[in-house]
PDB file of N, CA and C in Angstrom:
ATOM      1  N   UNK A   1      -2.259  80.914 -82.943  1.00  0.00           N
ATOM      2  CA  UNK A   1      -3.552  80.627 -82.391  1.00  0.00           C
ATOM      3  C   UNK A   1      -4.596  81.242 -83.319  1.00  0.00           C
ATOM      4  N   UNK A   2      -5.556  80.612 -83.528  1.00  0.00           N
ATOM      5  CA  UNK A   2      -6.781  80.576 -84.248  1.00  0.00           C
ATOM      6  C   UNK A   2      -8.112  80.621 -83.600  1.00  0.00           C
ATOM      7  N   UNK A   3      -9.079  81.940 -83.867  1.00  0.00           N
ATOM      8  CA  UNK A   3     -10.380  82.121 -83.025  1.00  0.00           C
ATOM      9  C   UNK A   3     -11.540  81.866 -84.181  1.00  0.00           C
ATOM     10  N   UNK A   4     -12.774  81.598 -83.238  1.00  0.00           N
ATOM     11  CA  UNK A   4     -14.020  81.325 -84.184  1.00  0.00           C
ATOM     12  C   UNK A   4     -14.843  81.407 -82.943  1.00  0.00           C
ATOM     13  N   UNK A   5     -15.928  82.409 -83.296  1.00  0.00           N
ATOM     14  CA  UNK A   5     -17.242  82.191 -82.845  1.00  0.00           C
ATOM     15  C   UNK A   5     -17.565  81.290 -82.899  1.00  0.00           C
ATOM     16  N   UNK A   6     -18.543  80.310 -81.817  1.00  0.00           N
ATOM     17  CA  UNK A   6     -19.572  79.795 -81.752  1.00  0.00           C
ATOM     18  C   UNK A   6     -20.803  80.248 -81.890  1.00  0.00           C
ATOM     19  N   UNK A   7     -21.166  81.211 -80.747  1.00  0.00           N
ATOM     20  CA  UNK A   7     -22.412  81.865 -80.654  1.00  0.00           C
ATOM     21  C   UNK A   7     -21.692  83.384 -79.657  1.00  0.00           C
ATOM     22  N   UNK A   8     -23.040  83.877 -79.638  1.00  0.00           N
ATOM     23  CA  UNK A   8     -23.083  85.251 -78.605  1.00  0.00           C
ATOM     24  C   UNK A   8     -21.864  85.158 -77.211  1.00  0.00           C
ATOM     25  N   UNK A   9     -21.589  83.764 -77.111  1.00  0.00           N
ATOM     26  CA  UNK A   9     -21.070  83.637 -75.206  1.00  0.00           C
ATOM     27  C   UNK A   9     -20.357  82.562 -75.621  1.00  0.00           C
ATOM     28  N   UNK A  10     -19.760  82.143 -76.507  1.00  0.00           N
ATOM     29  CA  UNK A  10     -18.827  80.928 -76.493  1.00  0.00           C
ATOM     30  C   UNK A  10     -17.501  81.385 -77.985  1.00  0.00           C
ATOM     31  N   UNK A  11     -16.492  80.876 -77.777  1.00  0.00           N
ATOM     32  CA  UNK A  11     -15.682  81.179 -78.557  1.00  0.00           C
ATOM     33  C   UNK A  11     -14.444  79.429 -78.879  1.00  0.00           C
ATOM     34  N   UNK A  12     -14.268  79.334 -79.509  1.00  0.00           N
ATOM     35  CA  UNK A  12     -13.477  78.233 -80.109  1.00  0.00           C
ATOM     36  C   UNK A  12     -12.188  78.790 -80.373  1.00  0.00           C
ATOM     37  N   UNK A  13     -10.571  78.474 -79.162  1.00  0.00           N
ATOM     38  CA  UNK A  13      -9.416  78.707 -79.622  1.00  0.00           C
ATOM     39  C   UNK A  13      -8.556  77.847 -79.906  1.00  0.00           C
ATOM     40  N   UNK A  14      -8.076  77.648 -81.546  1.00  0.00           N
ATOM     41  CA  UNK A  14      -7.338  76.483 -81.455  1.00  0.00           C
ATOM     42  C   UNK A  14      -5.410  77.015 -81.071  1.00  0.00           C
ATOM     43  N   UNK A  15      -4.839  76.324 -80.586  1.00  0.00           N
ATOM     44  CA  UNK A  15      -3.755  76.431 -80.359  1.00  0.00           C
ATOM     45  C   UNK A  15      -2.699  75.257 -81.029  1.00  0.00           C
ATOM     46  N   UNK A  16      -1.954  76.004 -81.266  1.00  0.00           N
ATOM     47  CA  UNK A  16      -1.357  74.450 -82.620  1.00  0.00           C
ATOM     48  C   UNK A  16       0.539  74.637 -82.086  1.00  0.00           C
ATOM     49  N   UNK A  17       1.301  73.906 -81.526  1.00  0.00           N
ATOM     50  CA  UNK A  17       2.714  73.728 -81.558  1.00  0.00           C
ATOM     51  C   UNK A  17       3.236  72.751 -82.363  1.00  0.00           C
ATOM     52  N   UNK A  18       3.967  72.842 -83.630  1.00  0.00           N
ATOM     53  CA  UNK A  18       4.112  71.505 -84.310  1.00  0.00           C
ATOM     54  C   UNK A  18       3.278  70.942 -84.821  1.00  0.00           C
ATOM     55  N   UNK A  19       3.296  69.723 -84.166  1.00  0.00           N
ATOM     56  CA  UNK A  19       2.268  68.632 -84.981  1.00  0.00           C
ATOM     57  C   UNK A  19       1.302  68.566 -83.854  1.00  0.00           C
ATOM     58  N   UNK A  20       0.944  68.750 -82.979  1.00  0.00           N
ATOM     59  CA  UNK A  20       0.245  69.186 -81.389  1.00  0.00           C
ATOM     60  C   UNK A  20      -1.045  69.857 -81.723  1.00  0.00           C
ATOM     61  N   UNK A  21      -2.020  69.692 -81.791  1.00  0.00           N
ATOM     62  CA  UNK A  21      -2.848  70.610 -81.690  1.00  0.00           C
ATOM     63  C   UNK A  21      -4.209  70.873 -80.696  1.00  0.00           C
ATOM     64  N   UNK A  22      -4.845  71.673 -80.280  1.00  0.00           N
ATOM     65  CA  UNK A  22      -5.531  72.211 -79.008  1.00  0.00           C
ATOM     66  C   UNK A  22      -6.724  73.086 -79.325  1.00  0.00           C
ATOM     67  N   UNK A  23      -7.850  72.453 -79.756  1.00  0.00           N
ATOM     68  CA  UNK A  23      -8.998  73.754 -79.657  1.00  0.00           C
ATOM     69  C   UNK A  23      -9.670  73.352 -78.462  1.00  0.00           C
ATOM     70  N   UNK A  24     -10.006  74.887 -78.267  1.00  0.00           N
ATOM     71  CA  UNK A  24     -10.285  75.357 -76.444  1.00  0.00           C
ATOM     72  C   UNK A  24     -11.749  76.102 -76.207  1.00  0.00           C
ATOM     73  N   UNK A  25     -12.901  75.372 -76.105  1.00  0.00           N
ATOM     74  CA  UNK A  25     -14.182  76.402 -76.006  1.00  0.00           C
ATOM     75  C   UNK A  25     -14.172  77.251 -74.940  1.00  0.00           C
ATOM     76  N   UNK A  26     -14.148  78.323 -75.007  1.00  0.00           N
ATOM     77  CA  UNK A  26     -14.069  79.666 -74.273  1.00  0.00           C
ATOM     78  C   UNK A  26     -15.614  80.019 -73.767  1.00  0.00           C
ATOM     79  N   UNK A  27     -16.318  79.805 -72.616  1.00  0.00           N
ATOM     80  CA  UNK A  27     -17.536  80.877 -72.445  1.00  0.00           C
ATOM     81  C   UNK A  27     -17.504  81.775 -71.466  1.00  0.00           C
ATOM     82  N   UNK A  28     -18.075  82.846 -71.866  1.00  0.00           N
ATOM     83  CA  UNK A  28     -18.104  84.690 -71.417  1.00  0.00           C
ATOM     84  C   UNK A  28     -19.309  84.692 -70.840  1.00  0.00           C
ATOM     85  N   UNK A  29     -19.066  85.464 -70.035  1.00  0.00           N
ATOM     86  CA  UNK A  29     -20.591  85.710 -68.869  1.00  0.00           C
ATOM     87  C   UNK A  29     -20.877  87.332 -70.177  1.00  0.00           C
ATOM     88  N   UNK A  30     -21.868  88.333 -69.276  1.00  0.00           N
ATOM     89  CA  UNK A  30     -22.640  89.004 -69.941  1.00  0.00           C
ATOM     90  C   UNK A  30     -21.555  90.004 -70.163  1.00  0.00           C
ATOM     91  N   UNK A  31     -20.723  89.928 -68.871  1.00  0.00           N
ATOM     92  CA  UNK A  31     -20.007  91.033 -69.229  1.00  0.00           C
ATOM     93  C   UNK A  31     -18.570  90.843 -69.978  1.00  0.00           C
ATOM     94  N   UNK A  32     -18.523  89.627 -70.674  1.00  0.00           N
ATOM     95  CA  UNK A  32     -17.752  89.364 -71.285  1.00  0.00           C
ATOM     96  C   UNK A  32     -16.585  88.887 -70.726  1.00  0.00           C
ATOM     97  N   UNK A  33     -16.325  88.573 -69.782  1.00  0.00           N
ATOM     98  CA  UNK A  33     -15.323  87.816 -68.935  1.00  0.00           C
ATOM     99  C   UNK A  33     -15.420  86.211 -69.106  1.00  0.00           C
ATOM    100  N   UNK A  34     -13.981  85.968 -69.367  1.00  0.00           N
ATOM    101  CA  UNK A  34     -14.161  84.377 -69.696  1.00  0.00           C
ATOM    102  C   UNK A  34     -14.761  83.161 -68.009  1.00  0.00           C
ATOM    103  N   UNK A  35     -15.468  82.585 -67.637  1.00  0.00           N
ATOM    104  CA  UNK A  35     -16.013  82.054 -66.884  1.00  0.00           C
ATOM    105  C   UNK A  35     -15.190  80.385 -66.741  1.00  0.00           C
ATOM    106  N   UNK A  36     -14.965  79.958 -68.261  1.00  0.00           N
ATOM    107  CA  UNK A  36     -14.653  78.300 -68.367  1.00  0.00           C
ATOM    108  C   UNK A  36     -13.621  78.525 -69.890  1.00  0.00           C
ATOM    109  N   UNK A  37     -13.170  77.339 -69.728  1.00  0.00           N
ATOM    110  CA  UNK A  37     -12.637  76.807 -70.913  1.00  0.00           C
ATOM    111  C   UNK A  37     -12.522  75.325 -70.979  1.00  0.00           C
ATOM    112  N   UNK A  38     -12.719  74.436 -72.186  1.00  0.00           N
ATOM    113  CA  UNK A  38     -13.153  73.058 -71.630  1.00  0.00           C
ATOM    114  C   UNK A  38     -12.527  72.421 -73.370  1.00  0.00           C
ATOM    115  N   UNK A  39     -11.687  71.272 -73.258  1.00  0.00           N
ATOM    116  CA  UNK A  39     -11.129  71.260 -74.618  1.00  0.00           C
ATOM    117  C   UNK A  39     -11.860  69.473 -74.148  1.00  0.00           C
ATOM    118  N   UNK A  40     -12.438  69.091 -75.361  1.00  0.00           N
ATOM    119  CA  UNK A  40     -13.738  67.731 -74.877  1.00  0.00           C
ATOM    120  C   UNK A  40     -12.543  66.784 -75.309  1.00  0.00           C
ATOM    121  N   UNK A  41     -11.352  66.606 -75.820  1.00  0.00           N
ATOM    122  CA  UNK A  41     -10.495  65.486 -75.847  1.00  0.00           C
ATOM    123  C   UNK A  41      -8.494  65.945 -75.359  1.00  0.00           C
ATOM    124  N   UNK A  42      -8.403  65.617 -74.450  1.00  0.00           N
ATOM    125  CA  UNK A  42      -6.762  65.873 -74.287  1.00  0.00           C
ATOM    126  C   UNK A  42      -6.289  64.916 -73.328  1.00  0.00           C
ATOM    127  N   UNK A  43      -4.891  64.294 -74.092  1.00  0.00           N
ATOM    128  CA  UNK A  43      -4.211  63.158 -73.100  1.00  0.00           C
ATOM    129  C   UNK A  43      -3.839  63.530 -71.589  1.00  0.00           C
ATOM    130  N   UNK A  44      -3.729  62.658 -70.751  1.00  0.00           N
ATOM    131  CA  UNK A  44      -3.894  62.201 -69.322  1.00  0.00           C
ATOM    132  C   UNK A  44      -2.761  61.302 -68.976  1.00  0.00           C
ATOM    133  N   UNK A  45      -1.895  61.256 -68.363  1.00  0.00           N
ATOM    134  CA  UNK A  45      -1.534  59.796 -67.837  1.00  0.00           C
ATOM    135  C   UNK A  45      -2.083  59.016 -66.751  1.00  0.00           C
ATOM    136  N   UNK A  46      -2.384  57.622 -67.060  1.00  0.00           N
ATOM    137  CA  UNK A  46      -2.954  57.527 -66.158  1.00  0.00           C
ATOM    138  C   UNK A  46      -1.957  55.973 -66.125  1.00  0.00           C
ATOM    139  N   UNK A  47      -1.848  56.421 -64.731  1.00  0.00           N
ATOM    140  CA  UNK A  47      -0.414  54.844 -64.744  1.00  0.00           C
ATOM    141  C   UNK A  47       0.658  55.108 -65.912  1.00  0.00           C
ATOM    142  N   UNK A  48       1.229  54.424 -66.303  1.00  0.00           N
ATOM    143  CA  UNK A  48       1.824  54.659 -67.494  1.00  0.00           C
ATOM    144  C   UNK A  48       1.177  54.805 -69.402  1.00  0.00           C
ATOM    145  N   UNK A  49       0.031  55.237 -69.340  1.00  0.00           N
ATOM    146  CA  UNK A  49      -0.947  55.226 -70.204  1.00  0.00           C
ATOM    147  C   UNK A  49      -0.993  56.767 -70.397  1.00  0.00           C
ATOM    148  N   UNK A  50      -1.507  56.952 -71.740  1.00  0.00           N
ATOM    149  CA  UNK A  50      -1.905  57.811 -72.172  1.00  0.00           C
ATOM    150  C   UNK A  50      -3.575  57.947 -72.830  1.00  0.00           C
ATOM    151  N   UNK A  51      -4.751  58.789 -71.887  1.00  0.00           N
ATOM    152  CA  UNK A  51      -5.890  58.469 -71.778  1.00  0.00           C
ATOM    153  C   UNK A  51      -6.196  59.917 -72.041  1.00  0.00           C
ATOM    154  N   UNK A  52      -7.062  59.820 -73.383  1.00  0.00           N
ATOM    155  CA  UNK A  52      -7.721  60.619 -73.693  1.00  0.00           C
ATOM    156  C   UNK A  52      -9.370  61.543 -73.125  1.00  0.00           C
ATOM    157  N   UNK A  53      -9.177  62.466 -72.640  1.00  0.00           N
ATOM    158  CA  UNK A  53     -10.353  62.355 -71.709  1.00  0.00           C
ATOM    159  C   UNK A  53     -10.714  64.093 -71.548  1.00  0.00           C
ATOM    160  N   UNK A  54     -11.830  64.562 -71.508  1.00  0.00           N
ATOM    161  CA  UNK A  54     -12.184  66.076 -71.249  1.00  0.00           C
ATOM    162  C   UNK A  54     -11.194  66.636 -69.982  1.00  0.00           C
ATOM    163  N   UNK A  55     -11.408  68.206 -70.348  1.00  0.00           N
ATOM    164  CA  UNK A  55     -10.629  68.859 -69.684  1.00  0.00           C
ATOM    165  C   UNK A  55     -11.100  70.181 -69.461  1.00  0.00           C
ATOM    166  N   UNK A  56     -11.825  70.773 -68.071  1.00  0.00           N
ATOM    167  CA  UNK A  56     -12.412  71.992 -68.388  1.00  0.00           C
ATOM    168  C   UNK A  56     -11.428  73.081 -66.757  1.00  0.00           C
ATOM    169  N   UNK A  57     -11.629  74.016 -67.374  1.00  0.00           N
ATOM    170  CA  UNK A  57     -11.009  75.043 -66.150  1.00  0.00           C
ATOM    171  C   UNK A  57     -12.210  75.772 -65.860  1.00  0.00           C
ATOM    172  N   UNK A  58     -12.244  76.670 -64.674  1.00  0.00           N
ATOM    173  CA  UNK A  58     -13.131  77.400 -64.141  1.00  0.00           C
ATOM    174  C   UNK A  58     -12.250  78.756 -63.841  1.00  0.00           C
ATOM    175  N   UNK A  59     -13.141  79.785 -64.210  1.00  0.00           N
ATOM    176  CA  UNK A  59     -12.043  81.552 -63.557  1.00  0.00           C
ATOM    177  C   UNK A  59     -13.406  81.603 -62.899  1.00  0.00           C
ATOM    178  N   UNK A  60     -12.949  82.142 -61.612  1.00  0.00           N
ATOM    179  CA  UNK A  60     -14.057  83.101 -60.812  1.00  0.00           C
ATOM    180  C   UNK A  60     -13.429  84.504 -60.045  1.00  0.00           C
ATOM    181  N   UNK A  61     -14.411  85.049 -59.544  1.00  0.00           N
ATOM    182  CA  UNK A  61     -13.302  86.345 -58.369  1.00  0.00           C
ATOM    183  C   UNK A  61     -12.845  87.352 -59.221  1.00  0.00           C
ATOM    184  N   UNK A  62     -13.534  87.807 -60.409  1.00  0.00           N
ATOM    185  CA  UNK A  62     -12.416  88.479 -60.981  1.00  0.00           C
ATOM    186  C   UNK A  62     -12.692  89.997 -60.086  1.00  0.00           C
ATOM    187  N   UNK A  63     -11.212  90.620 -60.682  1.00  0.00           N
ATOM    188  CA  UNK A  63     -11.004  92.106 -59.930  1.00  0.00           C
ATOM    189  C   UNK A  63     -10.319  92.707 -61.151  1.00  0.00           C
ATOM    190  N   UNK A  64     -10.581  94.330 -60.620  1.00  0.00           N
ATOM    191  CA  UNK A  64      -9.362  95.018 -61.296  1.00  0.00           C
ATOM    192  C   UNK A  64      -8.408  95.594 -61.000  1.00  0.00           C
ATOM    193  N   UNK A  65      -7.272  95.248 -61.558  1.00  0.00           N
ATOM    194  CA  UNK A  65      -6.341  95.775 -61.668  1.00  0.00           C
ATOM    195  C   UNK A  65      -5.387  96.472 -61.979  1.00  0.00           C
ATOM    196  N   UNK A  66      -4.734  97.612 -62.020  1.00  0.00           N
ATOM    197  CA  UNK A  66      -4.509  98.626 -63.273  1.00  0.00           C
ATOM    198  C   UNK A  66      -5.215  98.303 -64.522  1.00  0.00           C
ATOM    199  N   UNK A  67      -6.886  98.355 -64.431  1.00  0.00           N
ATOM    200  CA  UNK A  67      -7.638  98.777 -64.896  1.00  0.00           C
ATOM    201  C   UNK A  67      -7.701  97.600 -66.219  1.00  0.00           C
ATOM    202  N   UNK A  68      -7.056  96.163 -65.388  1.00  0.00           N
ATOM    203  CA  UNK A  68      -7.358  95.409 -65.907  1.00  0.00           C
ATOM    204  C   UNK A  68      -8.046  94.133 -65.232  1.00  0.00           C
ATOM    205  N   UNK A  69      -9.352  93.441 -66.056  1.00  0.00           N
ATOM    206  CA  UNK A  69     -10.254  91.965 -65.073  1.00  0.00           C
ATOM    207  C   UNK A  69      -9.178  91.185 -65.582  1.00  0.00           C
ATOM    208  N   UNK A  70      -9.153  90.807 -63.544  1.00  0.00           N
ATOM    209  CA  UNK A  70      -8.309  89.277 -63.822  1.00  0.00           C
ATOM    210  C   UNK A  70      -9.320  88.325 -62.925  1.00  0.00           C
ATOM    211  N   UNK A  71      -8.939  87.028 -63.268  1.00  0.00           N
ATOM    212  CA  UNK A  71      -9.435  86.204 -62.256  1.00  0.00           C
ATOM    213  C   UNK A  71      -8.764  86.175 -61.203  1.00  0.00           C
ATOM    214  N   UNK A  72      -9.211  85.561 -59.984  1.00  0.00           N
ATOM    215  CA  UNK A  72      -8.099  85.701 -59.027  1.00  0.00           C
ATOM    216  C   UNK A  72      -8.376  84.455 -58.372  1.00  0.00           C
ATOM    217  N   UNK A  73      -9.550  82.880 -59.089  1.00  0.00           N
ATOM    218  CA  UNK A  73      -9.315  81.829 -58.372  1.00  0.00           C
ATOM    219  C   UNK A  73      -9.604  81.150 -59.784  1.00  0.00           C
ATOM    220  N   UNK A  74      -9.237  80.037 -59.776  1.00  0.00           N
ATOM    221  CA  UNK A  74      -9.197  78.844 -60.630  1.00  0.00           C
ATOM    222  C   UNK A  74      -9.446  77.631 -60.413  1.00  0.00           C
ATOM    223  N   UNK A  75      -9.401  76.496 -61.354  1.00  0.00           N
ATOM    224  CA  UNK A  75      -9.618  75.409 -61.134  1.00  0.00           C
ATOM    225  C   UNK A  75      -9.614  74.587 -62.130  1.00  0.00           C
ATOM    226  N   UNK A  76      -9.028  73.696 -62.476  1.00  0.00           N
ATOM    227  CA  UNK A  76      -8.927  73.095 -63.685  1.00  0.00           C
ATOM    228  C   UNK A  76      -8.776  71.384 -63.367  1.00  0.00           C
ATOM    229  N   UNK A  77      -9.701  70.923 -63.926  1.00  0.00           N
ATOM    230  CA  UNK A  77      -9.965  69.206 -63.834  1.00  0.00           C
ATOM    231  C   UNK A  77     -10.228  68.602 -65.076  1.00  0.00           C
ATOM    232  N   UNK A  78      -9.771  67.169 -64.822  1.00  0.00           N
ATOM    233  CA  UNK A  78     -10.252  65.964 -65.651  1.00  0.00           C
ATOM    234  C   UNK A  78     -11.516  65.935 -65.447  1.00  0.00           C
ATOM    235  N   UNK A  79     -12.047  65.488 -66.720  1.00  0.00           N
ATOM    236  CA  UNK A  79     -13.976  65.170 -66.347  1.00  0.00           C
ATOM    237  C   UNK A  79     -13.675  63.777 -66.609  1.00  0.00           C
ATOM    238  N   UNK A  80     -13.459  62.328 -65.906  1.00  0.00           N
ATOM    239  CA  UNK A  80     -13.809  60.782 -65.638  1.00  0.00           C
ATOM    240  C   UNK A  80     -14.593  60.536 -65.921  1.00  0.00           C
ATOM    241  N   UNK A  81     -14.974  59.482 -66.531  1.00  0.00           N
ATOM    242  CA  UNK A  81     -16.290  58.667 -66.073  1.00  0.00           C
ATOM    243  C   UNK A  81     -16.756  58.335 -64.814  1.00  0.00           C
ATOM    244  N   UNK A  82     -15.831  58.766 -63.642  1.00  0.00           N
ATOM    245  CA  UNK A  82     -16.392  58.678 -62.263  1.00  0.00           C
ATOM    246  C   UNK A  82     -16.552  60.156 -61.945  1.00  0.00           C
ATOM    247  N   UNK A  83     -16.700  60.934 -62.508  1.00  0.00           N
ATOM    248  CA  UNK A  83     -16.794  62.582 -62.244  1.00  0.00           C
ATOM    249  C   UNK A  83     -15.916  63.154 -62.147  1.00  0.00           C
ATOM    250  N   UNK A  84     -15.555  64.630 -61.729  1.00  0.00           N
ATOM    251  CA  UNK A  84     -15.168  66.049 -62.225  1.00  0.00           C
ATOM    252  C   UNK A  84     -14.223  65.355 -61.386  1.00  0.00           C
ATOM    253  N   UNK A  85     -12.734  65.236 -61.675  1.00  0.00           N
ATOM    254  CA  UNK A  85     -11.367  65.181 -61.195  1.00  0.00           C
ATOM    255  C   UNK A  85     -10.169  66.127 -60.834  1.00  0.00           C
ATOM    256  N   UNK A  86     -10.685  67.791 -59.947  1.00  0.00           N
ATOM    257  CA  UNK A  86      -9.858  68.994 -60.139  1.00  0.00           C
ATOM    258  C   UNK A  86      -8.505  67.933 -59.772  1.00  0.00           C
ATOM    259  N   UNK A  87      -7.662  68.732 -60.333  1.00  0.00           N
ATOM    260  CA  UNK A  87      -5.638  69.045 -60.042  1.00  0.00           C
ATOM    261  C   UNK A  87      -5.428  69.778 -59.611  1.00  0.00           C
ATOM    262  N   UNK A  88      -5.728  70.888 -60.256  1.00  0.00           N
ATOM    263  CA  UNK A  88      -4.944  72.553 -59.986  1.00  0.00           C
ATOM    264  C   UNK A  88      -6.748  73.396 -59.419  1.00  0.00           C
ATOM    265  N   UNK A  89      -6.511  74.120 -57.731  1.00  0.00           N
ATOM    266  CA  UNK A  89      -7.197  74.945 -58.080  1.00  0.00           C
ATOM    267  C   UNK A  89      -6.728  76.372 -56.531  1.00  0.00           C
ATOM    268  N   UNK A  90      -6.676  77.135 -57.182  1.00  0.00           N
ATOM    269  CA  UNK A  90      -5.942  78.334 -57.232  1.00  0.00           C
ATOM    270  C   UNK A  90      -6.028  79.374 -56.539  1.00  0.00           C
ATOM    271  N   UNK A  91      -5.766  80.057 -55.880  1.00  0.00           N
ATOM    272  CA  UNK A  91      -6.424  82.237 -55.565  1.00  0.00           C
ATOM    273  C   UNK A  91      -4.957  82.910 -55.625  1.00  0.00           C
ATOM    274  N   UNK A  92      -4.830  83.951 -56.762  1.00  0.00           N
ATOM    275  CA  UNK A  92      -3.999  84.594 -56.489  1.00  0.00           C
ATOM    276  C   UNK A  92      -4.306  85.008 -55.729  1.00  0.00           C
ATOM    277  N   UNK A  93      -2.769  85.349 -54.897  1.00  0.00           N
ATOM    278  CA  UNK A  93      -2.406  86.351 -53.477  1.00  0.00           C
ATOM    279  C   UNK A  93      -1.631  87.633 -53.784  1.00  0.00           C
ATOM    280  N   UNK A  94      -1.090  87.614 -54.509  1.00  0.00           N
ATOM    281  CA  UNK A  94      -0.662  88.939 -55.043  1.00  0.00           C
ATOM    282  C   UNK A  94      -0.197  89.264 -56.795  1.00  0.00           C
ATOM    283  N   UNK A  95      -0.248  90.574 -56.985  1.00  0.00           N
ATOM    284  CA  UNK A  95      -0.528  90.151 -58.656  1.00  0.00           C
ATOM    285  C   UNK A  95       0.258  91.620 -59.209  1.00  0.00           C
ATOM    286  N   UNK A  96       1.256  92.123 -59.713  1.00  0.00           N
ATOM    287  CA  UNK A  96       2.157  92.471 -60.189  1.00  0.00           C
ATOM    288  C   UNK A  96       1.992  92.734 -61.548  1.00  0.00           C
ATOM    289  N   UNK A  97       1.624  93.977 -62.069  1.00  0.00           N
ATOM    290  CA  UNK A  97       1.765  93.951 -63.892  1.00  0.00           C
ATOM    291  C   UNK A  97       3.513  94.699 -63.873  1.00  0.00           C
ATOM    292  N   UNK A  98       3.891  94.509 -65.592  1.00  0.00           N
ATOM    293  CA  UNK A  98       5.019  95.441 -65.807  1.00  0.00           C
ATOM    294  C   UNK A  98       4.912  95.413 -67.440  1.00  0.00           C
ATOM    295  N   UNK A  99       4.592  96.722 -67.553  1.00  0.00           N
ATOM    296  CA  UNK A  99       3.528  96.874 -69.052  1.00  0.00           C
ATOM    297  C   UNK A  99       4.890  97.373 -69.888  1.00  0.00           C
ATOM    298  N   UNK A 100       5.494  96.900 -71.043  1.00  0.00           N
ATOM    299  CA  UNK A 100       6.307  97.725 -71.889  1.00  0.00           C
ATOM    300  C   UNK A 100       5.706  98.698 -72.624  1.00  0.00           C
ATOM    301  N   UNK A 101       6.508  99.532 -73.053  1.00  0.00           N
ATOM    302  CA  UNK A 101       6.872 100.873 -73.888  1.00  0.00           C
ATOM    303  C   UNK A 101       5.838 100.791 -75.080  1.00  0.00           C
TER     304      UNK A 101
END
């Protein structure tokens, strides 16, 4: 994985498997907590099709936890031409670290 500034509150991560590749705009509220991530082209099926189309997530709720911010709700959708399409959206209920040596 590969990082690049944009500006002050946005960050560009590309993620590459193979021949696959994934850059991911990252934006940070003030206190530096990631808020969104939104990659403006990634395949979809739609019927038996493969449809290229935006893709943004949402973190909210964050807490700490052994003294680490997590989010603790989510949300992640297709953006359509008929509007915001969530799939997945989320609240952790319980949250477990196990830190190695």
């Amino acid at each position: 994985m590969r990082g690049e500034a944009v500006d002050d509150h946005s960050a560009n991560a590309t993620v590459v498997d193979g021949p696959i590749s994934l850059t991911l705009l990252f934006r940070f509220d003030a206190a530096g907590l990631s808020g969104s991530f939104r990659a403006e082209s990634r395949g979809s099926m739609v019927g038996d099709m493969t449809v290229m189309a935006p893709w943004e997530g949402l973190w909210s709720n964050y807490q700490t936890r052994d003294s680490v911010q997590v989010p603790f709700t989510g949300e992640v959708a297709w953006m359509r031409p008929e509007g915001r399409r969530p799939y997945f959206i989320g609240t952790v209920r319980s949250l477990t670290f196990e830190f190695s040596p």
